[in-house]
PDB file of N, CA and C in Angstrom:
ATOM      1  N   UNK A   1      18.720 -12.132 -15.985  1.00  0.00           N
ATOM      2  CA  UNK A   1      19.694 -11.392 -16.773  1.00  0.00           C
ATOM      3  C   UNK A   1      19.428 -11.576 -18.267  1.00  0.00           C
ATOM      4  N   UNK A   2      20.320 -11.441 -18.870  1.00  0.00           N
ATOM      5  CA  UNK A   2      20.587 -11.937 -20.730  1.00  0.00           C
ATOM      6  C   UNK A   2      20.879 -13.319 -20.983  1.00  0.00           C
ATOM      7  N   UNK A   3      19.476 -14.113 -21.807  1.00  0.00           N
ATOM      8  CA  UNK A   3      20.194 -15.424 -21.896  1.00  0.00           C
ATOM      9  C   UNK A   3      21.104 -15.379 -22.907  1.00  0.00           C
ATOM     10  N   UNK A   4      21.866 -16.813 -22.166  1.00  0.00           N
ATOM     11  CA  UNK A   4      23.308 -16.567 -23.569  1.00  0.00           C
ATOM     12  C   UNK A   4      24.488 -16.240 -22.731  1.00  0.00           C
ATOM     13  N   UNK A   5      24.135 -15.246 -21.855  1.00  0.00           N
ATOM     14  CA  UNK A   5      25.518 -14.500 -21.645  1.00  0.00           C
ATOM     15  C   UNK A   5      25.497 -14.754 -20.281  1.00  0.00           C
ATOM     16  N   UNK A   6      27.268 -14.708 -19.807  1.00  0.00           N
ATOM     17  CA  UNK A   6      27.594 -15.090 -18.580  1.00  0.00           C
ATOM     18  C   UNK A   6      26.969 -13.779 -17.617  1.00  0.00           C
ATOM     19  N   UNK A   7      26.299 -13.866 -16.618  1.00  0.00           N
ATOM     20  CA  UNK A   7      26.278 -13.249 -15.537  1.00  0.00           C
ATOM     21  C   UNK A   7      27.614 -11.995 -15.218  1.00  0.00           C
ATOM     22  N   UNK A   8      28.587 -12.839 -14.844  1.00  0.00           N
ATOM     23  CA  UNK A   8      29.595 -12.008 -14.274  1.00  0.00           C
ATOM     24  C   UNK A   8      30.163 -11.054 -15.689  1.00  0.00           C
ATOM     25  N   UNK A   9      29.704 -11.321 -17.218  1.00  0.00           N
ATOM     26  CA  UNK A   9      29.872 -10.428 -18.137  1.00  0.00           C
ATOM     27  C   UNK A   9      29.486  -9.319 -18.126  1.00  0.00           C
ATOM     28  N   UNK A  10      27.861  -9.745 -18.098  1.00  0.00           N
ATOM     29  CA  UNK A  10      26.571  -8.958 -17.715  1.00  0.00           C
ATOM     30  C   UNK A  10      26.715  -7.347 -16.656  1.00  0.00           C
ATOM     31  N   UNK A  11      27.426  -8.572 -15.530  1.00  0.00           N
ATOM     32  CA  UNK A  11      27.778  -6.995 -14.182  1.00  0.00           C
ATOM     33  C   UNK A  11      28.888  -6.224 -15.181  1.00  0.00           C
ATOM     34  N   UNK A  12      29.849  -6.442 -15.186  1.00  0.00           N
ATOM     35  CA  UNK A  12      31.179  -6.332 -16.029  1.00  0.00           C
ATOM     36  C   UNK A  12      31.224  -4.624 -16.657  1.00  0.00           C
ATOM     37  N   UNK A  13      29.648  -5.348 -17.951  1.00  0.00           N
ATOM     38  CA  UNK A  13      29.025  -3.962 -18.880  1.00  0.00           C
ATOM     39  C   UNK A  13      28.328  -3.445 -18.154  1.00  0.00           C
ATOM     40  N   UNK A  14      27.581  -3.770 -17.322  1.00  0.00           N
ATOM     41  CA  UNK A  14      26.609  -2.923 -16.443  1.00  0.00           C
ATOM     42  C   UNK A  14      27.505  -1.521 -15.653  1.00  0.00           C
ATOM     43  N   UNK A  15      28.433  -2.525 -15.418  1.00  0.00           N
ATOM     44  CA  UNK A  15      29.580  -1.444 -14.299  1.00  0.00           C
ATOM     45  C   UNK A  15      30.228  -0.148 -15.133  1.00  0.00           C
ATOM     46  N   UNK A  16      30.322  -0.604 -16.361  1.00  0.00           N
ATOM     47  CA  UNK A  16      31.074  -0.015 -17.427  1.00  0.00           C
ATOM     48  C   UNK A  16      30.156   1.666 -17.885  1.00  0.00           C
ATOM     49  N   UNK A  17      28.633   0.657 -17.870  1.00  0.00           N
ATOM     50  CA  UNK A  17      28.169   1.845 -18.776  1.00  0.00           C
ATOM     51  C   UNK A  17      27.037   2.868 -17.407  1.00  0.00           C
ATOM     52  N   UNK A  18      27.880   2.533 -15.710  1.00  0.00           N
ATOM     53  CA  UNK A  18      27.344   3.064 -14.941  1.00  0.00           C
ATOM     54  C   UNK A  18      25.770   3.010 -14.092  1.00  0.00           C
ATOM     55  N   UNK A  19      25.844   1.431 -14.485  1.00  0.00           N
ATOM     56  CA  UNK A  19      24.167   1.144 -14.084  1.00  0.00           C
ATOM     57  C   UNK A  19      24.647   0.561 -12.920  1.00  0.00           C
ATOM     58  N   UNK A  20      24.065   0.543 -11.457  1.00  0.00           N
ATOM     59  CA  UNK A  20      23.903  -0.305 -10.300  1.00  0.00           C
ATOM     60  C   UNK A  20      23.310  -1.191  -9.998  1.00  0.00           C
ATOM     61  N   UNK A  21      23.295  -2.195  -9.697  1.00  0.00           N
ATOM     62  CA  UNK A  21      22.063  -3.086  -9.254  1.00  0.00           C
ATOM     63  C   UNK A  21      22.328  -3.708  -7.772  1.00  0.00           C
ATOM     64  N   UNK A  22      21.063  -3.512  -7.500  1.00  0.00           N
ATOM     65  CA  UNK A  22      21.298  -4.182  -5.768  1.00  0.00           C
ATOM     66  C   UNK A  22      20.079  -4.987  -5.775  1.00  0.00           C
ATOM     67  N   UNK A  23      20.250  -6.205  -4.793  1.00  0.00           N
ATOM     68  CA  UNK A  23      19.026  -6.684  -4.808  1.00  0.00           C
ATOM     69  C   UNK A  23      18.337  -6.442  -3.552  1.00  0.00           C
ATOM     70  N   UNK A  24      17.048  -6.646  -3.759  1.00  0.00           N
ATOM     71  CA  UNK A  24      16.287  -5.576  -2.157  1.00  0.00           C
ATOM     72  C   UNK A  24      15.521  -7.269  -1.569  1.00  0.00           C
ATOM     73  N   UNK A  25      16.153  -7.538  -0.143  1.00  0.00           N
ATOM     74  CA  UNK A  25      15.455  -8.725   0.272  1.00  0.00           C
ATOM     75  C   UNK A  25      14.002  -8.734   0.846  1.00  0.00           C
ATOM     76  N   UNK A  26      13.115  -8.310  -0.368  1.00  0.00           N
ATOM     77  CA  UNK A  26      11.626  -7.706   0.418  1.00  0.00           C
ATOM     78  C   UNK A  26      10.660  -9.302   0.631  1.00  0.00           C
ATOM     79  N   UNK A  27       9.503  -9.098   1.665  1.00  0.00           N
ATOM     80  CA  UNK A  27       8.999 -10.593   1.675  1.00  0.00           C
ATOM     81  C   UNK A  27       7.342 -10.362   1.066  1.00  0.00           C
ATOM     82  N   UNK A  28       6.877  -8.885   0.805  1.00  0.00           N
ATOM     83  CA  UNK A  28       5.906  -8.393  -0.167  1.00  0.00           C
ATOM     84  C   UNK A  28       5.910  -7.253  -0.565  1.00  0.00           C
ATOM     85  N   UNK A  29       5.515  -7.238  -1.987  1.00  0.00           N
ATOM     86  CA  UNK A  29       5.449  -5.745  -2.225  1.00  0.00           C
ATOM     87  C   UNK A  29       3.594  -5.781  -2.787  1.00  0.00           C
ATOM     88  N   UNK A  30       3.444  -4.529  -2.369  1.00  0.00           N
ATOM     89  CA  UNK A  30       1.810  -4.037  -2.439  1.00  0.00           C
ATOM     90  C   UNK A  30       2.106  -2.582  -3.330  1.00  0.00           C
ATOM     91  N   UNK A  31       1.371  -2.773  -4.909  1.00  0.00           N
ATOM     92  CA  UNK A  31       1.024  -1.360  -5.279  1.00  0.00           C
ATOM     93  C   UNK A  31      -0.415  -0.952  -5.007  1.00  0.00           C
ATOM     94  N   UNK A  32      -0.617  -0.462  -4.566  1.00  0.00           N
ATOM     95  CA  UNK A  32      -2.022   0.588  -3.975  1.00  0.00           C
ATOM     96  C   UNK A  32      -2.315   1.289  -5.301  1.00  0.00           C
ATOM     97  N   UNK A  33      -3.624   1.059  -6.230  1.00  0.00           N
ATOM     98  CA  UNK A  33      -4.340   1.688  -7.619  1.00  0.00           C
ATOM     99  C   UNK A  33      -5.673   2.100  -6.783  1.00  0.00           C
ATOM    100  N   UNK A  34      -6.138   3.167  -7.230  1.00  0.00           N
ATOM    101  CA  UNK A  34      -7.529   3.898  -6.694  1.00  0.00           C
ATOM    102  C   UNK A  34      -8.312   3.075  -6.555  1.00  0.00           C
ATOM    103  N   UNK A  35      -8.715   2.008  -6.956  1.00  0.00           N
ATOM    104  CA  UNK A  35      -9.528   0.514  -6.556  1.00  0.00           C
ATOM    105  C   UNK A  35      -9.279  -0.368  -5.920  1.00  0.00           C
ATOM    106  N   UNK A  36      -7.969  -0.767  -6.258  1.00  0.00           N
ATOM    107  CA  UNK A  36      -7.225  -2.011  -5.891  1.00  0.00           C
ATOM    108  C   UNK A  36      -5.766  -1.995  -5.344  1.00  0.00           C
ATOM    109  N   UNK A  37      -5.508  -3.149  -4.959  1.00  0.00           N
ATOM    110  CA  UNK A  37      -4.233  -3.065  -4.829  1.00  0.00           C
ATOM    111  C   UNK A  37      -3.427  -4.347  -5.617  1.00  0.00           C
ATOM    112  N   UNK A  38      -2.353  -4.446  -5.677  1.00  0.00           N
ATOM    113  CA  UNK A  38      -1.940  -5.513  -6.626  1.00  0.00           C
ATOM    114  C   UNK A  38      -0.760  -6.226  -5.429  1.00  0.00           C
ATOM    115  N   UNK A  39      -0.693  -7.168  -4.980  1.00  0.00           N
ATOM    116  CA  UNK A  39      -0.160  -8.003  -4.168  1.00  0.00           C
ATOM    117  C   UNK A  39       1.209  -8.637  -5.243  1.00  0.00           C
ATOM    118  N   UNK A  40       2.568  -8.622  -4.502  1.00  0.00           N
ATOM    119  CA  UNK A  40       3.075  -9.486  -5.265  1.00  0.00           C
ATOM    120  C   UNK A  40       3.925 -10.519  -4.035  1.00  0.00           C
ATOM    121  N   UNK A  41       3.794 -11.519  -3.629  1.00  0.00           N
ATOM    122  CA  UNK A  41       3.980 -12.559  -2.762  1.00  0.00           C
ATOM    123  C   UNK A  41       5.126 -13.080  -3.804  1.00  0.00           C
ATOM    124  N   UNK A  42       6.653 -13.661  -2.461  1.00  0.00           N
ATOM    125  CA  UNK A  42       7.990 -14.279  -2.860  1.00  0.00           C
ATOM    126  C   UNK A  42       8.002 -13.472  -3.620  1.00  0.00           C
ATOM    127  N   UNK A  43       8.458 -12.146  -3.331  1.00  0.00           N
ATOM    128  CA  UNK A  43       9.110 -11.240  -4.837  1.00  0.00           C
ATOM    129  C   UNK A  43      10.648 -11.920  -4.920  1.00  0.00           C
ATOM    130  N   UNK A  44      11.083 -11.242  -6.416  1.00  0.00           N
ATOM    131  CA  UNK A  44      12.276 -10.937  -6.131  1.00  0.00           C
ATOM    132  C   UNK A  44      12.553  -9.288  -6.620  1.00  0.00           C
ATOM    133  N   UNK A  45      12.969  -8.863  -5.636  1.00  0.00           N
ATOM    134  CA  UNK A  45      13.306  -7.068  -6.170  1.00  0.00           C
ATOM    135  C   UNK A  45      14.687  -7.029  -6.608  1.00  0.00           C
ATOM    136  N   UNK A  46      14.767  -5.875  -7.513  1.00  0.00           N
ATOM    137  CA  UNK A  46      16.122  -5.532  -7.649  1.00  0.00           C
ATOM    138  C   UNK A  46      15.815  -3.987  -8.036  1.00  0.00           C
ATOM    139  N   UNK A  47      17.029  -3.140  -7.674  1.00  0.00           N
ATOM    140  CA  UNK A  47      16.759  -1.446  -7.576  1.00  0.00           C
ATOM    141  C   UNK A  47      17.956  -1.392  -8.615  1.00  0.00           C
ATOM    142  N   UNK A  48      17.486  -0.792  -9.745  1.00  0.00           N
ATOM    143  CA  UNK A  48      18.500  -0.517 -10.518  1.00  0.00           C
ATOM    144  C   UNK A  48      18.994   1.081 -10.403  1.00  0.00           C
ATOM    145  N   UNK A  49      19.953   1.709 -10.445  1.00  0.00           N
ATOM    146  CA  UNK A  49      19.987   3.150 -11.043  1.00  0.00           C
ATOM    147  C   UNK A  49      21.488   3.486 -11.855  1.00  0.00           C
ATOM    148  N   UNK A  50      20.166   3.918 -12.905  1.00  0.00           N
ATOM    149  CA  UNK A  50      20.822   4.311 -14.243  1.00  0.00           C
ATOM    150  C   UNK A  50      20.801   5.977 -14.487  1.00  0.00           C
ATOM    151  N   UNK A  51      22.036   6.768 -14.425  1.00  0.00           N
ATOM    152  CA  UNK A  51      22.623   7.736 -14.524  1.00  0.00           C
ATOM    153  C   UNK A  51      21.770   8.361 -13.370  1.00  0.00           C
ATOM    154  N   UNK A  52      21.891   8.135 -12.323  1.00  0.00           N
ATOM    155  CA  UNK A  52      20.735   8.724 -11.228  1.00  0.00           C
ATOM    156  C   UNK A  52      19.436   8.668 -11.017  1.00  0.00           C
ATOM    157  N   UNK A  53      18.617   7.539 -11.968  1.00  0.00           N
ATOM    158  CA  UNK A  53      17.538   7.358 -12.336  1.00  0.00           C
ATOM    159  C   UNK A  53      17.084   6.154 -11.326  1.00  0.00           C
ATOM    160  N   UNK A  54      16.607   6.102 -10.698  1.00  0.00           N
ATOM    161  CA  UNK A  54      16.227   5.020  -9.908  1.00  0.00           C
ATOM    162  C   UNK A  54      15.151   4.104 -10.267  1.00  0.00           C
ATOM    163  N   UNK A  55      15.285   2.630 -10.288  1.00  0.00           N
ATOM    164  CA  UNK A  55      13.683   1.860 -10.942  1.00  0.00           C
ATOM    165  C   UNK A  55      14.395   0.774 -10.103  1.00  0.00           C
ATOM    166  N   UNK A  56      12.585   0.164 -10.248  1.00  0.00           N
ATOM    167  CA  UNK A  56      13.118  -1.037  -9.485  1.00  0.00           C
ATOM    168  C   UNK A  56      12.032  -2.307 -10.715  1.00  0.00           C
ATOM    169  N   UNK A  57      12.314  -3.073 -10.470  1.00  0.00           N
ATOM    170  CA  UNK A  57      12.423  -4.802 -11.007  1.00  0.00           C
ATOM    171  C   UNK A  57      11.674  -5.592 -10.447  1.00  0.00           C
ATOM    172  N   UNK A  58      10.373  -6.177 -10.455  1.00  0.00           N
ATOM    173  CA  UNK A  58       9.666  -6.741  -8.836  1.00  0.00           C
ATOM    174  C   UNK A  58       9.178  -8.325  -9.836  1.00  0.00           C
ATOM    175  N   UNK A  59       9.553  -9.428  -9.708  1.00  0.00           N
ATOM    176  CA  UNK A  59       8.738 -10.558 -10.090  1.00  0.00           C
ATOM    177  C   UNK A  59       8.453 -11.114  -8.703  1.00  0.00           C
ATOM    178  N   UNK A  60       7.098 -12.102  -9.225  1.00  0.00           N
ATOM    179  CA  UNK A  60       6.792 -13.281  -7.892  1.00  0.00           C
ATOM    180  C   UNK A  60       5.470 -13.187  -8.311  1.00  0.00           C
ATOM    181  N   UNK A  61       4.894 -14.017  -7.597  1.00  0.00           N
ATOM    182  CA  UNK A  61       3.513 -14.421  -7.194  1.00  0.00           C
ATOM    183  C   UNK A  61       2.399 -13.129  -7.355  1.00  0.00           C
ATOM    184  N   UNK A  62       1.944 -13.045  -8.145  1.00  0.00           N
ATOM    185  CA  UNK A  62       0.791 -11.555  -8.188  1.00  0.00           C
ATOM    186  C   UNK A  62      -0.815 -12.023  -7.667  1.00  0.00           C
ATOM    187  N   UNK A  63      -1.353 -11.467  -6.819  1.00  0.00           N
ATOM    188  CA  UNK A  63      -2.834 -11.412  -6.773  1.00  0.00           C
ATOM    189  C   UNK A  63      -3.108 -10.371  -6.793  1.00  0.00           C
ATOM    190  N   UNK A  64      -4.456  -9.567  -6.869  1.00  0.00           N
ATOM    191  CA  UNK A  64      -5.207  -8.365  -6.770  1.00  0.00           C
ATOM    192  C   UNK A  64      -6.624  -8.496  -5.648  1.00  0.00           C
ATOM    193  N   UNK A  65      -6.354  -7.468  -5.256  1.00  0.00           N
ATOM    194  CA  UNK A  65      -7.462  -7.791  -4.625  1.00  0.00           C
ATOM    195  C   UNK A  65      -8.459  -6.308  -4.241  1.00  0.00           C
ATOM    196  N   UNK A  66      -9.759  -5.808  -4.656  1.00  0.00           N
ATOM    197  CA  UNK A  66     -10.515  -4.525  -4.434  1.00  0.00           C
ATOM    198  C   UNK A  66     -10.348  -3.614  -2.942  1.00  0.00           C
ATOM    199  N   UNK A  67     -10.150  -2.505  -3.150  1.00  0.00           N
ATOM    200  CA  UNK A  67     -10.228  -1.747  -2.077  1.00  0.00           C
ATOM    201  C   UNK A  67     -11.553  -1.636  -1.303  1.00  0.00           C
ATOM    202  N   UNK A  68     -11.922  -1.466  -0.135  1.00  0.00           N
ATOM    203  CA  UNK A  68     -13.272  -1.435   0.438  1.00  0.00           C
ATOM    204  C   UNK A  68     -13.156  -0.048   0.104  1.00  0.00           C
ATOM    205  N   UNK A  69     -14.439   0.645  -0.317  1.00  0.00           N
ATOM    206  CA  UNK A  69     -15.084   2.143  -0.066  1.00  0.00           C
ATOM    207  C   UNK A  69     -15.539   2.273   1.300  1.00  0.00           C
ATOM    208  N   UNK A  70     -15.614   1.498   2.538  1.00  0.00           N
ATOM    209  CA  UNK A  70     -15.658   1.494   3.670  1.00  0.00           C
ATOM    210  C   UNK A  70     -14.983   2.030   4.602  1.00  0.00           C
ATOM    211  N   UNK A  71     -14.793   3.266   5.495  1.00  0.00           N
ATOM    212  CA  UNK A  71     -13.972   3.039   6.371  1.00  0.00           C
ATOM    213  C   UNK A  71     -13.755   2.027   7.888  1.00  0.00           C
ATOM    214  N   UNK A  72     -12.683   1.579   8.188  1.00  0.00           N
ATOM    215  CA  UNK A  72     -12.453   0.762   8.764  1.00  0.00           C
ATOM    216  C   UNK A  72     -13.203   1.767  10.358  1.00  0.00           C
ATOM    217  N   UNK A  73     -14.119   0.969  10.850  1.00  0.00           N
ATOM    218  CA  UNK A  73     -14.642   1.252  12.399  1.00  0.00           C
ATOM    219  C   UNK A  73     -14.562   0.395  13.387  1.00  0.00           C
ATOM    220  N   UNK A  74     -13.976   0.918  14.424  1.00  0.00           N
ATOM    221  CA  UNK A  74     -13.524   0.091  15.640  1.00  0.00           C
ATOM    222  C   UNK A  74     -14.237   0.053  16.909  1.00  0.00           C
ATOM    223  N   UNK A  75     -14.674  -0.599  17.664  1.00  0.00           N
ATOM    224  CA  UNK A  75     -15.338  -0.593  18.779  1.00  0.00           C
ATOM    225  C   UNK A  75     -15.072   0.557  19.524  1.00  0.00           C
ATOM    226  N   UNK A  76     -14.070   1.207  19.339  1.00  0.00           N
ATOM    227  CA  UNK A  76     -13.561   2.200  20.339  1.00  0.00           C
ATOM    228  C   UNK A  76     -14.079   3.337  19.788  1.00  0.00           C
ATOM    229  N   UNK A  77     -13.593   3.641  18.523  1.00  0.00           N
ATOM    230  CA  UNK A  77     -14.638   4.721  17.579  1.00  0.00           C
ATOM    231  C   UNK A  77     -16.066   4.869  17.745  1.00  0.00           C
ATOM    232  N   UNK A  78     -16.604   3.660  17.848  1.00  0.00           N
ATOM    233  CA  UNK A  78     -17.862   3.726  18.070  1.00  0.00           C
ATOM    234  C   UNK A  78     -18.166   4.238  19.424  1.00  0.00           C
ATOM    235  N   UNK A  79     -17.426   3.593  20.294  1.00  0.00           N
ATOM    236  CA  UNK A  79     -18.083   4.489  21.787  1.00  0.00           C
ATOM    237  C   UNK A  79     -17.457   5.651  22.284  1.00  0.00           C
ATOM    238  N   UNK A  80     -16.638   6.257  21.869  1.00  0.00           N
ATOM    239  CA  UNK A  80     -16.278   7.430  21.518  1.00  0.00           C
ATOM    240  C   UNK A  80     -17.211   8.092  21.128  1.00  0.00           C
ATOM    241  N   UNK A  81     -18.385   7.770  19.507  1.00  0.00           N
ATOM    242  CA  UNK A  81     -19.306   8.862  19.242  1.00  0.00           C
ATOM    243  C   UNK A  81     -19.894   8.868  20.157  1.00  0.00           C
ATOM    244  N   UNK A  82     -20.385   7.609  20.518  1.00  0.00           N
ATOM    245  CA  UNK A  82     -21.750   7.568  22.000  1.00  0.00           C
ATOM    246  C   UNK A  82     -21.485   8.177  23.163  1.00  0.00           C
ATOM    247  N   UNK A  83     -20.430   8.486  23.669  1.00  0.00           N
ATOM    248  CA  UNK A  83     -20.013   8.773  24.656  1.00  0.00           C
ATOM    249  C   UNK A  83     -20.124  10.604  24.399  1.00  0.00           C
ATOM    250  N   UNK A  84     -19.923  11.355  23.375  1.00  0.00           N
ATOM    251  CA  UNK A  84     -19.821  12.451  23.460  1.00  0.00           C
ATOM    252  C   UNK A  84     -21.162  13.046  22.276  1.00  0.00           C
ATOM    253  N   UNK A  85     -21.904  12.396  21.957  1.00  0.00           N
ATOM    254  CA  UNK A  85     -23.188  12.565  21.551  1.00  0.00           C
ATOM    255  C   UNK A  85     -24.863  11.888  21.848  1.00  0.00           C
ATOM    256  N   UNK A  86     -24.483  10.956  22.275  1.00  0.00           N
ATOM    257  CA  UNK A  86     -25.283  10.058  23.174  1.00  0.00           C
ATOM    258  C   UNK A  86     -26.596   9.621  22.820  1.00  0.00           C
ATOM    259  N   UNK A  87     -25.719   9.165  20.766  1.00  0.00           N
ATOM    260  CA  UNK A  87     -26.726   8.623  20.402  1.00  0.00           C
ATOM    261  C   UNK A  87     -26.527   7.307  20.350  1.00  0.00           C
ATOM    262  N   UNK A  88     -27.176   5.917  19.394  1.00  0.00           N
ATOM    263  CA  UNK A  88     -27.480   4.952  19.712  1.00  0.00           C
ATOM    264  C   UNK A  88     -26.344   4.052  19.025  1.00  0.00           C
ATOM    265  N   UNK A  89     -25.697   3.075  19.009  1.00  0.00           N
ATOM    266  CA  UNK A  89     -24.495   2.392  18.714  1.00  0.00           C
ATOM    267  C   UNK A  89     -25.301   2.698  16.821  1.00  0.00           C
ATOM    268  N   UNK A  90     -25.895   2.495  16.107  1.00  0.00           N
ATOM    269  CA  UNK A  90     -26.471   2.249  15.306  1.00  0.00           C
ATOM    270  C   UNK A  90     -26.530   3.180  14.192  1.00  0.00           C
ATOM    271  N   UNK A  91     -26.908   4.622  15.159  1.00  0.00           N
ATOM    272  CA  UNK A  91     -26.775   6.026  14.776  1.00  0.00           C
ATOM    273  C   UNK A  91     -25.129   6.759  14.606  1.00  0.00           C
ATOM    274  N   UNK A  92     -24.357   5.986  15.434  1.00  0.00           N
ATOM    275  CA  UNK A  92     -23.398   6.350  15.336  1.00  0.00           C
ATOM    276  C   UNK A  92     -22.410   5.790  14.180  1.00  0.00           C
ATOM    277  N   UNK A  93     -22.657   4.528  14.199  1.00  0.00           N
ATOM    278  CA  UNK A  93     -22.008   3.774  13.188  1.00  0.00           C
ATOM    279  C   UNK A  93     -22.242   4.364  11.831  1.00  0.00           C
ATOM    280  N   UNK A  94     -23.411   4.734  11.476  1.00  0.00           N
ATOM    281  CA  UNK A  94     -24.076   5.075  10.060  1.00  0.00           C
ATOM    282  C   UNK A  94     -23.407   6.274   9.974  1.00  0.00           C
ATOM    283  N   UNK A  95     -23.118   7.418  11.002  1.00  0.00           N
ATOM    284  CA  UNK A  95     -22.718   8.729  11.322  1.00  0.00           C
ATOM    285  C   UNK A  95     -20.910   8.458  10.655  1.00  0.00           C
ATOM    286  N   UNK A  96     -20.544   7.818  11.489  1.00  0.00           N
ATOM    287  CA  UNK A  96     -19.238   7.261  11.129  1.00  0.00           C
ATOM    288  C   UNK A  96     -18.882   7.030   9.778  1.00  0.00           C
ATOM    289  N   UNK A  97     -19.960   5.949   9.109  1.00  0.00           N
ATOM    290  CA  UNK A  97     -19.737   5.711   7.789  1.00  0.00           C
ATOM    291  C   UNK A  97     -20.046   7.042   6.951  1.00  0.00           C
ATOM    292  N   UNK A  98     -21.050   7.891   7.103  1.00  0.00           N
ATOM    293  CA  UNK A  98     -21.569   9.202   6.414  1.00  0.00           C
ATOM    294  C   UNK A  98     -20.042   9.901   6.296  1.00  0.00           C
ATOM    295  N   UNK A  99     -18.959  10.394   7.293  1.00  0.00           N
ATOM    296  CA  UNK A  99     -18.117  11.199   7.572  1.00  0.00           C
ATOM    297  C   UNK A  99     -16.852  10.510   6.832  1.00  0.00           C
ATOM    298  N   UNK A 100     -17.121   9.234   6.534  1.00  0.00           N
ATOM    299  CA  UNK A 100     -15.688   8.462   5.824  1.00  0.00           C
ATOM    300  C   UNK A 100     -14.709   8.374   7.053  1.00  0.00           C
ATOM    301  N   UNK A 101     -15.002   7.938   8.235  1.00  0.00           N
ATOM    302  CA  UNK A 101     -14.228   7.965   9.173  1.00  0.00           C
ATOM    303  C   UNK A 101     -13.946   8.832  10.168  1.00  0.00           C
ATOM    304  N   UNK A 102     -14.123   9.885   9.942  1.00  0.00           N
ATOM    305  CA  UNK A 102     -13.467  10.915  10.740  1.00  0.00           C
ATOM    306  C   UNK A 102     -14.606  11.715  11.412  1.00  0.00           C
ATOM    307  N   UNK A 103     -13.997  11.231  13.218  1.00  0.00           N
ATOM    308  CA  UNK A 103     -14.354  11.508  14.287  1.00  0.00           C
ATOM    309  C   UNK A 103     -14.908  12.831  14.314  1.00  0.00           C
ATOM    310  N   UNK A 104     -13.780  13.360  14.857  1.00  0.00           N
ATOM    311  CA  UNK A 104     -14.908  14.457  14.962  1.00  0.00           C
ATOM    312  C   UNK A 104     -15.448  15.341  13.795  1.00  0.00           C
ATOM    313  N   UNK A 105     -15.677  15.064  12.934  1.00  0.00           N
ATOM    314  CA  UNK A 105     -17.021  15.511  11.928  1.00  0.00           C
ATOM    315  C   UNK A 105     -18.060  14.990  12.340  1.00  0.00           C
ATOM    316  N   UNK A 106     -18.072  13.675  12.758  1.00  0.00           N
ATOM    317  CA  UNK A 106     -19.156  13.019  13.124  1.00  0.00           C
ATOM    318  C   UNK A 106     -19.348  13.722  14.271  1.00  0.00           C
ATOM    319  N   UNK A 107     -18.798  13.814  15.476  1.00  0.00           N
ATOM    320  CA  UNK A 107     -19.232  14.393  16.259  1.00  0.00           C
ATOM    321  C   UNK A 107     -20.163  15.378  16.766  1.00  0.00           C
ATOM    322  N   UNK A 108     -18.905  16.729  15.135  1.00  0.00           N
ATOM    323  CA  UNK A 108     -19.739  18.026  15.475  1.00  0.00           C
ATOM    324  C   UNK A 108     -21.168  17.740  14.244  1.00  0.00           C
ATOM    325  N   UNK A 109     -21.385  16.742  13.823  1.00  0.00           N
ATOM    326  CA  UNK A 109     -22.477  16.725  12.973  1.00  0.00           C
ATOM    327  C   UNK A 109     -23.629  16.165  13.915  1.00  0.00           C
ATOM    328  N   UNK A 110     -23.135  15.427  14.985  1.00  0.00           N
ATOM    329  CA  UNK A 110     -24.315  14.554  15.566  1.00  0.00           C
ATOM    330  C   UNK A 110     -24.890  15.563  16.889  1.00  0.00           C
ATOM    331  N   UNK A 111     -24.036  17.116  17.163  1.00  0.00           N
ATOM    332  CA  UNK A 111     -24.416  17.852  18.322  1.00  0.00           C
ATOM    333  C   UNK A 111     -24.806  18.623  17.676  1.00  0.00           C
ATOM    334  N   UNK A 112     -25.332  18.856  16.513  1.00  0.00           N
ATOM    335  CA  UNK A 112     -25.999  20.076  15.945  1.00  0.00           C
ATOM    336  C   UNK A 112     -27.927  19.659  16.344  1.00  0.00           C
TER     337      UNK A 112
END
C-alpha cells in the first residue's frame, strides 16, 4: 500500500474515489514474450479496476526462461507419420520438424 498511512484509510479513499481491489490467490503467473517467457513464482496478485479499467499488480519471485523454436514431438506423432507414409523414424522426425509440427502437412508432403 502507502507507507505512512493506515491500510484501512487507504481502502476507505480507494472506495471513495471508486477503485476495487481484490486479491487473486494465484500459485504462478507466466507472461509468454515472442522469445521468452517470464516466470513469476509465490506471486502476490491483486486485480484492481479503476472506472472499468481492469489491471492487475503481480510481485514474487521472477525467472525467465527462452522459448524453444522447436516443436514439441511425441512418440505417437512420430508413428503416426510412419504409419501413413512409410518412411523411416528419422525421415519423419526431420519432416515433422520442417512442418513446425503439424501432421498432416507432413503427411501430405511425405506422399507426394
Amino acid at each position: 500500500m502507502i507507507p505512512g498511512m493506515n491500510p484501512r484509510d487507504v481502502q476507505k479513499a480507494m472506495k471513495r474515489l471508486g477503485i476495487k481491489q481484490e486479491e487473486i490467490d494465484a500459485l504462478e503467473v507466466i507472461i509468454k514474450t515472442a522469445d521468452s517467457e517470464i516466470i513469476i513464482s509465490n506471486p502476490q496478485v491483486s486485480k484492481v479496476n479503476m472506472a472499468g479499467q481492469e489491471n492487475f499488480q503481480i510481485s514474487g519471485d521472477i525467472s525467465e526462461r527462452a522459448l524453444s523454436s522447436e516443436p514439441d514431438i511425441n512418440e505417437e506423432d512420430i508413428q503416426t507419420v510412419i504409419e501413413q507414409t512409410g518412411v523411416s523414424e528419422d525421415e519423419a522426425i526431420e519432416a515433422i520438424k520442417n512442418n513446425e509440427g503439424d501432421l498432416a502437412k507432413t503427411i501430405m508432403e511425405l506422399k507426394k
